[in-house]
Protein backbone atom coordinates (compact mmCIF):
# COMPACT_ATOMS: atom_id res chain seq x y z
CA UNK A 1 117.39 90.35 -47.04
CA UNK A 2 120.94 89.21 -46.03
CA UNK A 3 123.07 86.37 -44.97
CA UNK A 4 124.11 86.57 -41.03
CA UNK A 5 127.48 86.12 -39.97
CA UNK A 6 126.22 82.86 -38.19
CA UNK A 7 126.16 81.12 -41.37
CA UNK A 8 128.74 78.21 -42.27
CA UNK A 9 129.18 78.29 -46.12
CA UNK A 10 131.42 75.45 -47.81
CA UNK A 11 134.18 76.54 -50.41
CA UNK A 12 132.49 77.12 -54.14
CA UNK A 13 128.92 78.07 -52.50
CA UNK A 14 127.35 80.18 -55.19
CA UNK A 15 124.55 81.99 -53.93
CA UNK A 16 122.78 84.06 -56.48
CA UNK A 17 121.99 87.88 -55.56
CA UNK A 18 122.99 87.81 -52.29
CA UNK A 19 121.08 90.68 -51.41
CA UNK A 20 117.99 88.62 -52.03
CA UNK A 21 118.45 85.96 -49.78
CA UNK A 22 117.75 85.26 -46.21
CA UNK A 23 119.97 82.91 -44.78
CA UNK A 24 120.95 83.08 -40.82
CA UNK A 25 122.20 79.93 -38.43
CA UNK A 26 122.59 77.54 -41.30
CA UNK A 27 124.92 75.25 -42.94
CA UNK A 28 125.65 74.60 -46.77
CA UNK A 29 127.81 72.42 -48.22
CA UNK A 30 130.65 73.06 -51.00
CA UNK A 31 129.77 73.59 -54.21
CA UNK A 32 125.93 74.30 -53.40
CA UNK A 33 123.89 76.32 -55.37
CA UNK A 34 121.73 78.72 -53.58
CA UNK A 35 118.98 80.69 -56.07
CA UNK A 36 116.99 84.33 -55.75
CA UNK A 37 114.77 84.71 -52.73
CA UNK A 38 115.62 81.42 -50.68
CA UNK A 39 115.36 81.77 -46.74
CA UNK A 40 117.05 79.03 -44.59
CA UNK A 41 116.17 79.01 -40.97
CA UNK A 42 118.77 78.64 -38.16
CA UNK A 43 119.66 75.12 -37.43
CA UNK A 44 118.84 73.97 -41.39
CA UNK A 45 121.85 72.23 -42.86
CA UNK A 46 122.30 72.06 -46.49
CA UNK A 47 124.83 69.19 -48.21
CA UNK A 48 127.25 69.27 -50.54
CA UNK A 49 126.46 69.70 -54.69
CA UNK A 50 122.74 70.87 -54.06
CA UNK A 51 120.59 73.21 -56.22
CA UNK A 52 118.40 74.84 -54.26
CA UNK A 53 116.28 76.81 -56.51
CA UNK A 54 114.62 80.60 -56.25
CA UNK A 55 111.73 81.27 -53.50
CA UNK A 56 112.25 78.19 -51.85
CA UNK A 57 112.11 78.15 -48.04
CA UNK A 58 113.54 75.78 -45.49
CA UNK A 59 112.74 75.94 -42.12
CA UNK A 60 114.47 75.12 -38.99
CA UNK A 61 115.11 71.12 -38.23
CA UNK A 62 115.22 70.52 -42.00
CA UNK A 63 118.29 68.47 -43.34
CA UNK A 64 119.04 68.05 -47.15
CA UNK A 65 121.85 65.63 -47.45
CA UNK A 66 124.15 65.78 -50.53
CA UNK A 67 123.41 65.93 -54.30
CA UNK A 68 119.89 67.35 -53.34
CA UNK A 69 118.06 69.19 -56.21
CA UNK A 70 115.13 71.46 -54.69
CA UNK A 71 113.00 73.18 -57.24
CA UNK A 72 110.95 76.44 -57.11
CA UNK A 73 108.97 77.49 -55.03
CA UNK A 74 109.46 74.40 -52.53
CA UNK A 75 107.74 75.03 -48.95
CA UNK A 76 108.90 72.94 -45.98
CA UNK A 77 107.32 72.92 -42.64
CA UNK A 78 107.92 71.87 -39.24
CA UNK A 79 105.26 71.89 -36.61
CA UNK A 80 102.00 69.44 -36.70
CA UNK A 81 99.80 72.08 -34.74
CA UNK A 82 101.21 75.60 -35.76
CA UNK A 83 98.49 78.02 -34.09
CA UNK A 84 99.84 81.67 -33.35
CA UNK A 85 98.28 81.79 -29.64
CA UNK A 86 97.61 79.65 -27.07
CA UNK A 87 95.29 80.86 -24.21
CA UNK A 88 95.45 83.89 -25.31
CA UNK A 89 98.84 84.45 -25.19
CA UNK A 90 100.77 84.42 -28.20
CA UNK A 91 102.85 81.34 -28.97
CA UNK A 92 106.72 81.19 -27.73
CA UNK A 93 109.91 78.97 -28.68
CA UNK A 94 108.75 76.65 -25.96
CA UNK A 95 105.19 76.52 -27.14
CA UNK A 96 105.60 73.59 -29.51
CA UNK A 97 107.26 70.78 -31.01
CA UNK A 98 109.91 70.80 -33.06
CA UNK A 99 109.38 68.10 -36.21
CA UNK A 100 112.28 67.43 -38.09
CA UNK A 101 112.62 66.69 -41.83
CA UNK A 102 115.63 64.87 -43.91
CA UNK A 103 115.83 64.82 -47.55
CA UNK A 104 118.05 61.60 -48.26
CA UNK A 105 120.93 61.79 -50.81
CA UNK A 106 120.57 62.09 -54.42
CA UNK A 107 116.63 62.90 -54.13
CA UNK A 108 114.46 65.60 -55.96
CA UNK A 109 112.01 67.75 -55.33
CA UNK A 110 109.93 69.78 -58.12
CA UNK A 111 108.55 72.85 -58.40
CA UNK A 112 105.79 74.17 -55.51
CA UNK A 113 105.94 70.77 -53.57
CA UNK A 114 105.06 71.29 -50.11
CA UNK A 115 106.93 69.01 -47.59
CA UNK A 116 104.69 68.49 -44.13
CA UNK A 117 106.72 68.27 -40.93
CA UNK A 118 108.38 64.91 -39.98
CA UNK A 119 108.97 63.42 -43.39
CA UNK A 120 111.85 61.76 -44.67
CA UNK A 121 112.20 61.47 -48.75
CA UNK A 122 114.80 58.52 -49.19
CA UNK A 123 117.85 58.40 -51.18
CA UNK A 124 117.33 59.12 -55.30
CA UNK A 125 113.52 59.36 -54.59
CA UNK A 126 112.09 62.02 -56.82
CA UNK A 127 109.02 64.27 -55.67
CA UNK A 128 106.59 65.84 -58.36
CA UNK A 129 105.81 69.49 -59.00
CA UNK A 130 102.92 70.41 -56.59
CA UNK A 131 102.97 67.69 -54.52
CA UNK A 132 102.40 67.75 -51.07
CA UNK A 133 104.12 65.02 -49.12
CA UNK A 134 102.12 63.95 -46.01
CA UNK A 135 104.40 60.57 -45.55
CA UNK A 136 107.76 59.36 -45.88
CA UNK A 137 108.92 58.44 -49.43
CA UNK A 138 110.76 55.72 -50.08
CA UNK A 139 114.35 55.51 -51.78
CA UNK A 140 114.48 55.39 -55.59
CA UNK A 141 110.32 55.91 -55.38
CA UNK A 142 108.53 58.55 -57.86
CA UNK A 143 105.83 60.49 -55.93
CA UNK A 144 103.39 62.94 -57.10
CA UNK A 145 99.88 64.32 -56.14
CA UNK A 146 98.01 66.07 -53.52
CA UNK A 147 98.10 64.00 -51.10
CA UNK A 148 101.61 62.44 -52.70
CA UNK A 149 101.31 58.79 -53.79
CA UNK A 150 104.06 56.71 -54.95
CA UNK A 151 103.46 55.94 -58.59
CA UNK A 152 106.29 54.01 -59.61
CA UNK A 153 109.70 52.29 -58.61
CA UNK A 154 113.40 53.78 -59.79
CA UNK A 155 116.49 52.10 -61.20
């Protein structure tokens, strides 16, 4: 595990263990939180204030904006058609589509949620434990479920 020199960390970053993290090509804003076990993909970016919790991965092309609070175990994605070959050949950078992913201000996202590629989750929306979000989420909308349906309106 280890955090490459690559990585743009804002002042008061506390990243827990840093032996057991992965972090290389990313960007995290002041005063995140970063927990046991994470791995954030070149080209993630990571605001300012967020909790992103333990075992918790976050691929390339995803974007959590400020105030973010990721819980366990929280899987993000980021190509529709991931396949390891094509034509025998095994798959290269150029061999698909990058889908990108934003996580809006102020949002959360519980425990073992999965997050397909190409979603946004608006600002202050919250995302249930477990879910797996297959469509953008409103702002200030309460999701849960497999597949995630919004189940309620926030103040």
């Amino acid at each position: 595990m280890t955090i490459k020199n690559d990585v743009k960390i804002g002042k008061r970053v506390k990243i827990y263990h840093k032996n057991l993290v992965n972090l290389y090509g990313c960007s995290i804003g002041e005063d995140t939180k970063i927990g046991t076990f994470v791995e954030i993909q070149a080209g993630a970016k990571i605001g300012s204030r967020c909790k992103i919790s333990s075992h918790t991965f976050i691929c390339e092309g995803v974007t959590i904006e400020d105030e973010v609070f990721i819980g366990h175990g929280v899987m993000f994605t980021n190509d529709k058609y991931p396949r390891a070959a094509i034509g025998g050949h095994l798959k290269e950078n150029d061999d698909w589509k990058l889908e990108k992913t934003v996580i809006k201000k102020g949002a959360s996202v519980g425990s073992g949620a999965i997050i397909l590629p190409g979603i946004i989750v608006g600002g202050n929306a919250m995302v249930g434990a477990g879910c797996v979000v297959s469509k953008d989420v409103p702002s200030n909308s309460l999701i849960y479920g497999v597949p995630g349906k919004i189940v309620k309106k926030l103040k």
